[in-house]
Protein backbone atom coordinates (compact mmCIF):
# COMPACT_ATOMS: atom_id res chain seq x y z
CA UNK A 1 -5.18 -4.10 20.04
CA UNK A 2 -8.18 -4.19 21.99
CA UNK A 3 -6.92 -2.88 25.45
CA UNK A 4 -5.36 0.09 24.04
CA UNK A 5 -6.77 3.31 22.49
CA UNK A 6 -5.12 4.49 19.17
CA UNK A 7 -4.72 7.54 17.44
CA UNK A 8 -2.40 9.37 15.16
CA UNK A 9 -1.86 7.45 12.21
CA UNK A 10 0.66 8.54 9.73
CA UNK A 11 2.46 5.71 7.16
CA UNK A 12 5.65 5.53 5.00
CA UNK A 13 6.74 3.30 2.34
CA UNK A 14 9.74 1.34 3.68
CA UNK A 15 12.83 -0.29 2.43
CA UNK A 16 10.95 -3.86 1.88
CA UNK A 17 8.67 -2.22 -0.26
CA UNK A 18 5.55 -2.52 2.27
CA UNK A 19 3.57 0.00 4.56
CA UNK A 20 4.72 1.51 7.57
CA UNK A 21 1.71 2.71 9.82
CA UNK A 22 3.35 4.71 12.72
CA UNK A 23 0.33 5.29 15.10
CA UNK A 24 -0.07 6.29 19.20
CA UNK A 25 -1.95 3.67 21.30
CA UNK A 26 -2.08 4.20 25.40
CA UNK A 27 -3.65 1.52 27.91
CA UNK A 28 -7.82 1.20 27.98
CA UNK A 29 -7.19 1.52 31.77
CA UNK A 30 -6.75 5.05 31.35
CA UNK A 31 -9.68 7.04 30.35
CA UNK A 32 -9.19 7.93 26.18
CA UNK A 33 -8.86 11.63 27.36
CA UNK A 34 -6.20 12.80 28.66
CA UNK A 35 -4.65 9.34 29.34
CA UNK A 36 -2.51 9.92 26.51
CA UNK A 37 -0.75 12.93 28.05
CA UNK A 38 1.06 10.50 29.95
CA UNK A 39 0.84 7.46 29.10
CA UNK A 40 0.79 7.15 25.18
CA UNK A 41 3.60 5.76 22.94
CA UNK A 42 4.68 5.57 19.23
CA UNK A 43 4.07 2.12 17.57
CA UNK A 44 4.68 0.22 14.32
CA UNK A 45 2.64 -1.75 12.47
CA UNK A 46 2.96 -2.79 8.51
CA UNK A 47 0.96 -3.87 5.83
CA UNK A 48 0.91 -4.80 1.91
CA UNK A 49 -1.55 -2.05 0.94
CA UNK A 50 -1.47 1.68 1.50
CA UNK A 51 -5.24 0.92 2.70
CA UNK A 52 -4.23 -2.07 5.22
CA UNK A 53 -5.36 -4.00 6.96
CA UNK A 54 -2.00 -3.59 9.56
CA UNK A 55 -0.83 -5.68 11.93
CA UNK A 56 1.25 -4.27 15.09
CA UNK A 57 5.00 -4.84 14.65
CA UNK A 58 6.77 -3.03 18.00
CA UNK A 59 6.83 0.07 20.03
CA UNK A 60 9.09 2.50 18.26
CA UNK A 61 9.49 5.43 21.39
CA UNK A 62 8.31 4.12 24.39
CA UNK A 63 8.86 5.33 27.56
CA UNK A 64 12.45 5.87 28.94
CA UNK A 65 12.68 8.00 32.24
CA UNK A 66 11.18 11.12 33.73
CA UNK A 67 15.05 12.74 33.42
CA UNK A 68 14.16 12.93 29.51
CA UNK A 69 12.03 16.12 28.42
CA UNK A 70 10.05 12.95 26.26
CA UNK A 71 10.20 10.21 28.46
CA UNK A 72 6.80 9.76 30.06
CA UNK A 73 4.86 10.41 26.78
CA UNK A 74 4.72 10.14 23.04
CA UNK A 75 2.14 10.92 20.70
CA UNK A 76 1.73 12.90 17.19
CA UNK A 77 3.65 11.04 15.11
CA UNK A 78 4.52 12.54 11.61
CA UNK A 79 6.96 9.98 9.63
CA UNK A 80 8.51 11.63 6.31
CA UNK A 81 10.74 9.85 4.51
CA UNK A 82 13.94 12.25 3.00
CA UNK A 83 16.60 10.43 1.23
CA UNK A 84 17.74 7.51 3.15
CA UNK A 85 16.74 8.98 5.87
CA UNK A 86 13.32 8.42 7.73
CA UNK A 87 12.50 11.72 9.58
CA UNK A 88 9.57 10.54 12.86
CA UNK A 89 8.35 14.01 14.02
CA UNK A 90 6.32 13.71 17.78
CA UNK A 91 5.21 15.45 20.62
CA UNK A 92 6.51 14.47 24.05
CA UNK A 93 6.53 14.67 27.52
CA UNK A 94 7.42 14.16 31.17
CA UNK A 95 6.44 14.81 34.26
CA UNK A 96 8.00 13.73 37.94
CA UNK A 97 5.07 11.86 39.62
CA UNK A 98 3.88 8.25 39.81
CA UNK A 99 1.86 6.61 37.06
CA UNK A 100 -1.79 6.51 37.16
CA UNK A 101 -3.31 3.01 37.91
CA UNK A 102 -6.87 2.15 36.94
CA UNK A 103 -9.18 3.54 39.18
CA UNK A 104 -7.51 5.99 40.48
CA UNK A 105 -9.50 9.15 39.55
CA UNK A 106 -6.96 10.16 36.81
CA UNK A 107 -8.47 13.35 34.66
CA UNK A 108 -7.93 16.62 33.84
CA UNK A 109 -7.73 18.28 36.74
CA UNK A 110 -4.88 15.25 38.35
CA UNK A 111 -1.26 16.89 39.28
CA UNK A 112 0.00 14.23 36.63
CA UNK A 113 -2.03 15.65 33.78
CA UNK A 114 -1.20 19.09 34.51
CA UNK A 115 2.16 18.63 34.51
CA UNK A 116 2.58 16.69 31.34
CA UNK A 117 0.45 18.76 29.75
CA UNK A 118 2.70 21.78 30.37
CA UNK A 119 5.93 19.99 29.28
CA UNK A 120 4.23 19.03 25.91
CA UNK A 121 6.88 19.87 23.47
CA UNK A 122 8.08 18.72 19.31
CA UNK A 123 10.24 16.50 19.36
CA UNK A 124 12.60 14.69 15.56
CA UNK A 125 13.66 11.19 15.88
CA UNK A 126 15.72 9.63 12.92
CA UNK A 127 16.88 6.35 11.73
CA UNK A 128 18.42 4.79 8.14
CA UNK A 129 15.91 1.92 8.22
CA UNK A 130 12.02 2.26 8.93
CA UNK A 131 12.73 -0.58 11.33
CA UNK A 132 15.14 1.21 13.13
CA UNK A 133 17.27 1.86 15.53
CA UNK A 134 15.82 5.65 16.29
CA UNK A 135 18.02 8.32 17.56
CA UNK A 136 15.81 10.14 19.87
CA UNK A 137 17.26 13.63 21.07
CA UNK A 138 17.88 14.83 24.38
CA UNK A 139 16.49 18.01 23.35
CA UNK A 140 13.15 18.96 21.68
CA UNK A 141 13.55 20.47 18.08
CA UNK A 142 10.57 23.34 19.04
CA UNK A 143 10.57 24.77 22.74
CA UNK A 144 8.29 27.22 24.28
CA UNK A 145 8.89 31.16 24.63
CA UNK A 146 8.08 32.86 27.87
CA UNK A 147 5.61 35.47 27.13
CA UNK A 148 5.06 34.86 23.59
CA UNK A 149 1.52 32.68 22.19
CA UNK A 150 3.49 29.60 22.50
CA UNK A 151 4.96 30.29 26.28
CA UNK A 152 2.47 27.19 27.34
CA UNK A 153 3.37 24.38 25.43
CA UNK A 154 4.52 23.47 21.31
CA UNK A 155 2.42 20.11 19.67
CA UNK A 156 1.02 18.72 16.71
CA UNK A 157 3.89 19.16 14.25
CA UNK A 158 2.98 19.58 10.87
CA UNK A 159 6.11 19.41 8.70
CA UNK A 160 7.08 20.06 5.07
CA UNK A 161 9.96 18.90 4.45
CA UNK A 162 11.56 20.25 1.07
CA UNK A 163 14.05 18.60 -0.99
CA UNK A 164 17.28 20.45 0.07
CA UNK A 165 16.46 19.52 3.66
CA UNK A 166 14.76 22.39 5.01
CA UNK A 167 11.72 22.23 6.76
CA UNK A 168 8.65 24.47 7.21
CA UNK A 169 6.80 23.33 10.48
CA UNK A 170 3.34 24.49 11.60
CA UNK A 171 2.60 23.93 14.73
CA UNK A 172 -0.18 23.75 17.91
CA UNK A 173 0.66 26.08 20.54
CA UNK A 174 -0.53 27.50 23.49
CA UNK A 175 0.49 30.49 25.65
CA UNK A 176 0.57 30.87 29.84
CA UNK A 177 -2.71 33.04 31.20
CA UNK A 178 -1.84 33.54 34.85
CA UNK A 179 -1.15 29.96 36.18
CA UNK A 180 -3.18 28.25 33.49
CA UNK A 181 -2.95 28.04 29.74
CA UNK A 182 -5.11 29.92 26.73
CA UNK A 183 -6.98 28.42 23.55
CA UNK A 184 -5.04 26.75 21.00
CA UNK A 185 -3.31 28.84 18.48
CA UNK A 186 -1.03 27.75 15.58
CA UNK A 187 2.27 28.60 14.99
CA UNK A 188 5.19 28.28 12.27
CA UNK A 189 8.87 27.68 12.16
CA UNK A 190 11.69 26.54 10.02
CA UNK A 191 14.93 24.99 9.44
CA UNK A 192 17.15 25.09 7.04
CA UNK A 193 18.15 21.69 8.30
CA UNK A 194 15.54 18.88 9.59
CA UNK A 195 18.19 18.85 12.17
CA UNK A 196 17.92 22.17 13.09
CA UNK A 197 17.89 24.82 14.79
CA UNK A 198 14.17 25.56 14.17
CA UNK A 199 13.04 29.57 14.55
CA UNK A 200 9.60 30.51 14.78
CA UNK A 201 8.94 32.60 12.28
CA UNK A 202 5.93 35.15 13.39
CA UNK A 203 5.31 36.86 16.56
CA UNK A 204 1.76 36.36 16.17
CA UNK A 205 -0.24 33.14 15.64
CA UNK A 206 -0.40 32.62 11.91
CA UNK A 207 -4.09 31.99 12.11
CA UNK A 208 -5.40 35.21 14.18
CA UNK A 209 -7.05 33.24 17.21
CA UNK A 210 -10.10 35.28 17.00
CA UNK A 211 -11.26 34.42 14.56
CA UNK A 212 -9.43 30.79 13.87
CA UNK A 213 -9.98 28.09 16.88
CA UNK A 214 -8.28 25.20 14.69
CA UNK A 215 -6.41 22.01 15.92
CA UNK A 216 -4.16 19.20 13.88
CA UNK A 217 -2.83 21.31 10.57
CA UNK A 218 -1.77 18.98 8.16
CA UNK A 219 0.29 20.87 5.38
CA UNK A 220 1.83 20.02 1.90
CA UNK A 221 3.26 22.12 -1.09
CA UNK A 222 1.70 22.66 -4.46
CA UNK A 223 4.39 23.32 -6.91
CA UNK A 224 3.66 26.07 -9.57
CA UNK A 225 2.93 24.47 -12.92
CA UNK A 226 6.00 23.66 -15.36
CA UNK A 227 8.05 23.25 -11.43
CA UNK A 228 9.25 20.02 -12.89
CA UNK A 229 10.93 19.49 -9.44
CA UNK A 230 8.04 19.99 -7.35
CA UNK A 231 5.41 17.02 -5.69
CA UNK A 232 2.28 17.50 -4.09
CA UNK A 233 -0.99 18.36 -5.64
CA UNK A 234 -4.13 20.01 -4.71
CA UNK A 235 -7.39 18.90 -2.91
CA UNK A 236 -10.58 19.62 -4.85
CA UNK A 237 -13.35 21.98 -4.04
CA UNK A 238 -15.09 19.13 -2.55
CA UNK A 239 -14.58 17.48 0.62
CA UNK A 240 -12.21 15.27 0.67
CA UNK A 241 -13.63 11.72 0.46
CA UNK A 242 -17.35 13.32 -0.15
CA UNK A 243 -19.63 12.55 -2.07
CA UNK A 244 -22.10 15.06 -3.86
CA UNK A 245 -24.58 15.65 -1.00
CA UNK A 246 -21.62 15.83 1.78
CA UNK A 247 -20.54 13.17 3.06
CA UNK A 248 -17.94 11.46 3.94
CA UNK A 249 -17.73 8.16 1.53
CA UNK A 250 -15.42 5.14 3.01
CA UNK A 251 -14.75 1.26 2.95
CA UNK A 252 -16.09 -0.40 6.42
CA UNK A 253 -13.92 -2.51 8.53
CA UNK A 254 -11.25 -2.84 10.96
CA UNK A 255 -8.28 -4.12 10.47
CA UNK A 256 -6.05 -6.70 12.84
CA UNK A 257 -3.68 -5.29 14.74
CA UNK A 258 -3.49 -1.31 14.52
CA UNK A 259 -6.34 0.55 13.02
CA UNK A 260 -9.32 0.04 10.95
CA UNK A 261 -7.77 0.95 7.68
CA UNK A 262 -5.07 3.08 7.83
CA UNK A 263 -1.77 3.89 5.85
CA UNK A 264 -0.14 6.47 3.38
CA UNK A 265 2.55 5.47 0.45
CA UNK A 266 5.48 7.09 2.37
CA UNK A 267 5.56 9.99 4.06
CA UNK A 268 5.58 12.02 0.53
CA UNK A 269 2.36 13.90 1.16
CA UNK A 270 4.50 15.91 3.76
CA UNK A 271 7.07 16.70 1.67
CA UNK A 272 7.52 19.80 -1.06
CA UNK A 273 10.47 19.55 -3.34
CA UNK A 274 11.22 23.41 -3.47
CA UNK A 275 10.78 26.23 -1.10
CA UNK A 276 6.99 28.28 -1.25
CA UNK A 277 8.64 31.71 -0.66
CA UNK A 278 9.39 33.01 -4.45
CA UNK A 279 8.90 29.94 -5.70
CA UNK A 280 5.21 30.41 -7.42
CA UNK A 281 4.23 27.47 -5.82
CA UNK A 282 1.83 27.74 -2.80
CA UNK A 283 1.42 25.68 0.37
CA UNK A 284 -1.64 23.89 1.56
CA UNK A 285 -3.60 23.47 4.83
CA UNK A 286 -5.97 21.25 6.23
CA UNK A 287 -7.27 21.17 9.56
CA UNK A 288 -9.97 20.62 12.41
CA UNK A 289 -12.26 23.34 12.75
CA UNK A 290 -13.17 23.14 16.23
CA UNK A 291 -16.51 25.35 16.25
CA UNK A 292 -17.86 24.70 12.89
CA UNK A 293 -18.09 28.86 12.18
CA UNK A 294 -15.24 28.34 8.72
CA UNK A 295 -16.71 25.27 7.09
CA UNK A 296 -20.34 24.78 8.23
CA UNK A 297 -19.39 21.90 10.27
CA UNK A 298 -18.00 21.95 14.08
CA UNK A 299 -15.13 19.19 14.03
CA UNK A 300 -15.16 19.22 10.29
CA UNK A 301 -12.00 19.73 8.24
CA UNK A 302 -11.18 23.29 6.96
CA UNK A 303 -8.81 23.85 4.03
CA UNK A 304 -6.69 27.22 3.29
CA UNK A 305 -3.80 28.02 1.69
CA UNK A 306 -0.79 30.62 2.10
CA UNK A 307 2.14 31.22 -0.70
CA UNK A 308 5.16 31.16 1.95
CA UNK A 309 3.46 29.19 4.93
CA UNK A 310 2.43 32.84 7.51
CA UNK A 311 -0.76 34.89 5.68
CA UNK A 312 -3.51 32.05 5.69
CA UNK A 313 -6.71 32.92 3.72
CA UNK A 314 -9.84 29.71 3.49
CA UNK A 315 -9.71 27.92 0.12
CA UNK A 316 -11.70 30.58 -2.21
CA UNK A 317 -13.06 26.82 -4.28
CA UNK A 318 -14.52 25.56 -1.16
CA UNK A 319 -13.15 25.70 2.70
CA UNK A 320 -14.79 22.63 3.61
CA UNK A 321 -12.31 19.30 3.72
CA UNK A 322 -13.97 16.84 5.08
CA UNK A 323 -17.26 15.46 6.95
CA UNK A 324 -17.27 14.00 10.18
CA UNK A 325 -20.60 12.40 8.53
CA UNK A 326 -19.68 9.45 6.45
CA UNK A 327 -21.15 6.52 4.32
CA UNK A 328 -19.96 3.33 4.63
CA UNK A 329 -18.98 1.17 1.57
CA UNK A 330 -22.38 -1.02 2.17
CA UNK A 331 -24.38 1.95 2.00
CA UNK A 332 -25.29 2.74 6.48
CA UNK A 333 -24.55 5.93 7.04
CA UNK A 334 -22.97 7.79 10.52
CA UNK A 335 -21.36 10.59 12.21
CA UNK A 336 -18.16 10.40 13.95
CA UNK A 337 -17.62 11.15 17.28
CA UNK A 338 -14.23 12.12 16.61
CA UNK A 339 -12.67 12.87 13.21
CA UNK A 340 -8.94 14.03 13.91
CA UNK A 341 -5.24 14.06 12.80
CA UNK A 342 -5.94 14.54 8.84
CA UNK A 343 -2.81 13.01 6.96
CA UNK A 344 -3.10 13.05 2.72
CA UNK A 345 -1.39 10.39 1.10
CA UNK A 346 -0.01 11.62 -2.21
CA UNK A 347 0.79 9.23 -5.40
CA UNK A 348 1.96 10.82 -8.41
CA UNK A 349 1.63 14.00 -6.87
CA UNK A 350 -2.39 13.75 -6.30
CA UNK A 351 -3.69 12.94 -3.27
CA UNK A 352 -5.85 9.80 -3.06
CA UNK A 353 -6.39 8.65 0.08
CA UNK A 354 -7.51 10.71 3.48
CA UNK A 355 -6.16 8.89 6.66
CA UNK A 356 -7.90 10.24 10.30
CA UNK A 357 -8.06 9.33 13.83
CA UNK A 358 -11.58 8.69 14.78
CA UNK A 359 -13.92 7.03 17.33
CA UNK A 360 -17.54 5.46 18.19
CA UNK A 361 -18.09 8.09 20.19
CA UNK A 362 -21.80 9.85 19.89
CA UNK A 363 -20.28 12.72 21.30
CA UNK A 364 -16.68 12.30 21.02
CA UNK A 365 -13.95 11.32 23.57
CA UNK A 366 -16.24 11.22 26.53
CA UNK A 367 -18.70 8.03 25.22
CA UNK A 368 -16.27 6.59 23.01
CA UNK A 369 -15.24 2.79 23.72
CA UNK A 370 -13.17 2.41 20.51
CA UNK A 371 -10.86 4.18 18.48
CA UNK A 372 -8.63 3.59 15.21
CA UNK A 373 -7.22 4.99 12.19
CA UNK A 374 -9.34 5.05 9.15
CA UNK A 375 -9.00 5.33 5.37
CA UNK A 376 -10.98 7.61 3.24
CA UNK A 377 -10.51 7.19 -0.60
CA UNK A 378 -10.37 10.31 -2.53
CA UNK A 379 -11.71 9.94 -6.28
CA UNK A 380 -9.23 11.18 -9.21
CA UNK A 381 -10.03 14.84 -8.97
CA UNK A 382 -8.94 14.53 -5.21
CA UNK A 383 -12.33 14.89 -3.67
C-alpha cells in the first residue's frame, strides 16, 4: 500500500480462524495530516499470525455521500468481537464541499478541514461475519453537547465491552471556544446495550485538562482475583515492550499489504466480562501523553487506572507504558516520529503483544514519508 498512509490498527480473530487487521489508510496525495479528516477509510486486511505479515483484503466503510453524518470520512477503528457479533467502533465525518485534489493547498486552515473536523463524531457498525456485510447507522452512537467539554466534536472511542452487552466508552473530546475549538479532553459514557443509547457519564472531563493533555485511551478491565468470569490482565510496571534501560524492544520489518506488523487475537483486549463499578475489579488505561510532564517522555504512553472508569489516578508501579524509543530485533536502535493508537492484545487474559500507529518521521507527521502499524512483543510478565 504504498500510495496510501495508514494508521489505526486494531485486529480480531475471525470465523476462519485467521487475523483480521482493521486499519485507516487515506491517499499519499493528501498531506498525512489532516488528509485523513476527509479523506480516510476503514480497511481489511488478514493474516495467519496475530504478528502478520497482512495483506489488504477490501475497504470495509468507505465513503458513501455527504447526506450521511459519516460519509466523507472514516478513521479510528476499534473491532471487538461479542458473541456472534463483531462490534467495528469509528469516528466519522462529513462535510458539504468538493474533495481536495493534489496540489491544491489542502491543510489545516482549508474550509474542507474545518468543517470535517467539526462534524467528527463515534460512530458502531455491526455485522455476523468479520467479512461482512456492515450495518452502518444513520446516526452516530456519541454526539456532541452544546456548551458542555465535548460541544466541539466526540473521537477516538475506546470501548469495553462487558459480557452482558454493556459498554463503558472513553472517549476524545473537544469543546467550542468562541468560533474555534479547545485542547483535547477525554470523556466517558455507557450503554447498557452496544446498541445504545450511550450517556455521558461526567460533566467534567474525566482526566482534569489541566493537568492531563492526553490523546488515544486505550482501556481494558482487570477482574478482581477468584472473578472466575472476568478476562483481561494487567500491564507490568515496565513499559510495555521495554527493555531494562527503556526502550522500546521490537521485530523489524514491514509487512505486504497493510502494516509493518500488526494484529491482535480478536478484539478480546477490549472487552471485560463483568461490570468495574462494585465489582472489585478495576479498569485500565493507556494512553499518549502529549507533553511528556506524566511519564518522562512527550508522546510516550502513560498508564492509570480507575475502579468504575471516572476518578483516574497514574499507575502507583510505574506510569510510564511505552517508549517512542525502540530497538529493533537486529540490535539498531531509533525514535519514532509518531507512536499512536495503543491497542493490547490479550491471550489468556495477559497481554502480550502492543500494536501502534507509527511513522519515519524525525519529528512526527510533518517529515514523515511512511507510516504503518507495528507490533511490539510484551515478555510474560506483560512488560
Amino acid at each position: 500500500m504504498d500510495d496510501y498512509w495508514v494508521w489505526c490498527g486494531s485486529c480480531v480473530k475471525g470465523e476462519d480462524g485467521r487475523f483480521h487487521l482493521f486499519a485507516s489508510r487515506w491517499p499519499k496525495s493528501l498531506p498525512m495530516h489532516p488528509g485523513w479528516i476527509v479523506a480516510s477509510e476503514i480497511v481489511r486486511a488478514s493474516a495467519d499470525r496475530p504478528d502478520g505479515p497482512y495483506a489488504f483484503e477490501e475497504v470495509v466503510l468507505p465513503a458513501r455521500g455527504a447526506e450521511y453524518w459519516d460519509g466523507r470520512s472514516t478513521h479510528n477503528p476499534h473491532i471487538v468481537k461479542h458473541g456472534d457479533t463483531y462490534l467495528l467502533f469509528y469516528m466519522g465525518s462529513t462535510h458539504p464541499l468538493g474533495d481536495p485534489e493534489p496540489g491544491d493547498g489542502f491543510g489545516l486552515s482549508d474550509p474542507r478541514c474545518i468543517v470535517g473536523r467539526a462534524n467528527k463524531r463515534i460512530g458502531l457498525a455491526t455485522a455476523n461475519s468479520v467479512f461482512g456485510p456492515w450495518t452502518r447507522a444513520d446516526e452516530p452512537i456519541l454526539q456532541t453537547r452544546p456548551g458542555r467539554f465535548d460541544s466541539f466534536l466526540t473521537s477516538n472511542p475506546a470501548p469495553v465491552v462487558h459480557e452482558d452487552g454493556s459498554v463503558l466508552l472513553i472517549y476524545k473530546a473537544r469543546q467550542y471556544e468562541g468560533n474555534t475549538h479547545g485542547r483535547m479532553t477525554i470523556g466517558a459514557a455507557q450503554a447498557e446495550h452496544y446498541l445504545g443509547p450511550y450517556r455521558v457519564l461526567s460533566e467534567e472531563p474525566v482526566f482534569p485538562p489541566d493537568r492531563f493533555h492526553l490523546e488515544d485511551p486505550f482501556v481494558w478491565y482487570v477482574p478482581a482475583v477468584g472473578d472466575a468470569n472476568g478476562e483481561g490482565g494487567a500491564v507490568g510496571g515496565r513499559g510495555n515492550g521495554e527493555s531494562d534501560d527503556g526502550r522500546s524492544e521490537v521485530r523489524r520489518g514491514r509487512d505486504e499489504g497493510e502494516a509493518d506488523e500488526g494484529g491482535s487475537d480478536g478484539g478480546e483486549s477490549s472487552r471485560g466480562s463483568d461490570r468495574g463499578r462494585g465489582r472489585g475489579g478495576w479498569y485500565e488505561l493507556i494512553a499518549k501523553d502529549m507533553d511528556g510532564n506524566l511519564c518522562g517522555e512527550k508522546y510516550g504512553g502513560v498508564r492509570a487506572r480507575s475502579a468504575d472508569g471516572l476518578t483516574w489516578t497514574l499507575c502507583e508501579d510505574g506510569p510510564k507504558a511505552y517508549s517512542r524509543h525502540i530497538r529493533w530485533d537486529d540490535g539498531t536502535e531509533q525514535v519514532l516520529g509518531n507512536m499512536e493508537r495503543p491497542f493490547l492484545l490479550f491471550q489468556d487474559g495477559k497481554p502480550t503483544h502492543l500494536f501502534a500507529a507509527v511513522s519515519d518521521g524525525a519529528t512526527g507527521f510533518t517529515d514523515a514519508t511512511g507510516t504503518w502499524n507495528q507490533v511490539f512483543p510484551l515478555d510474560s510478565a506483560g512488560k
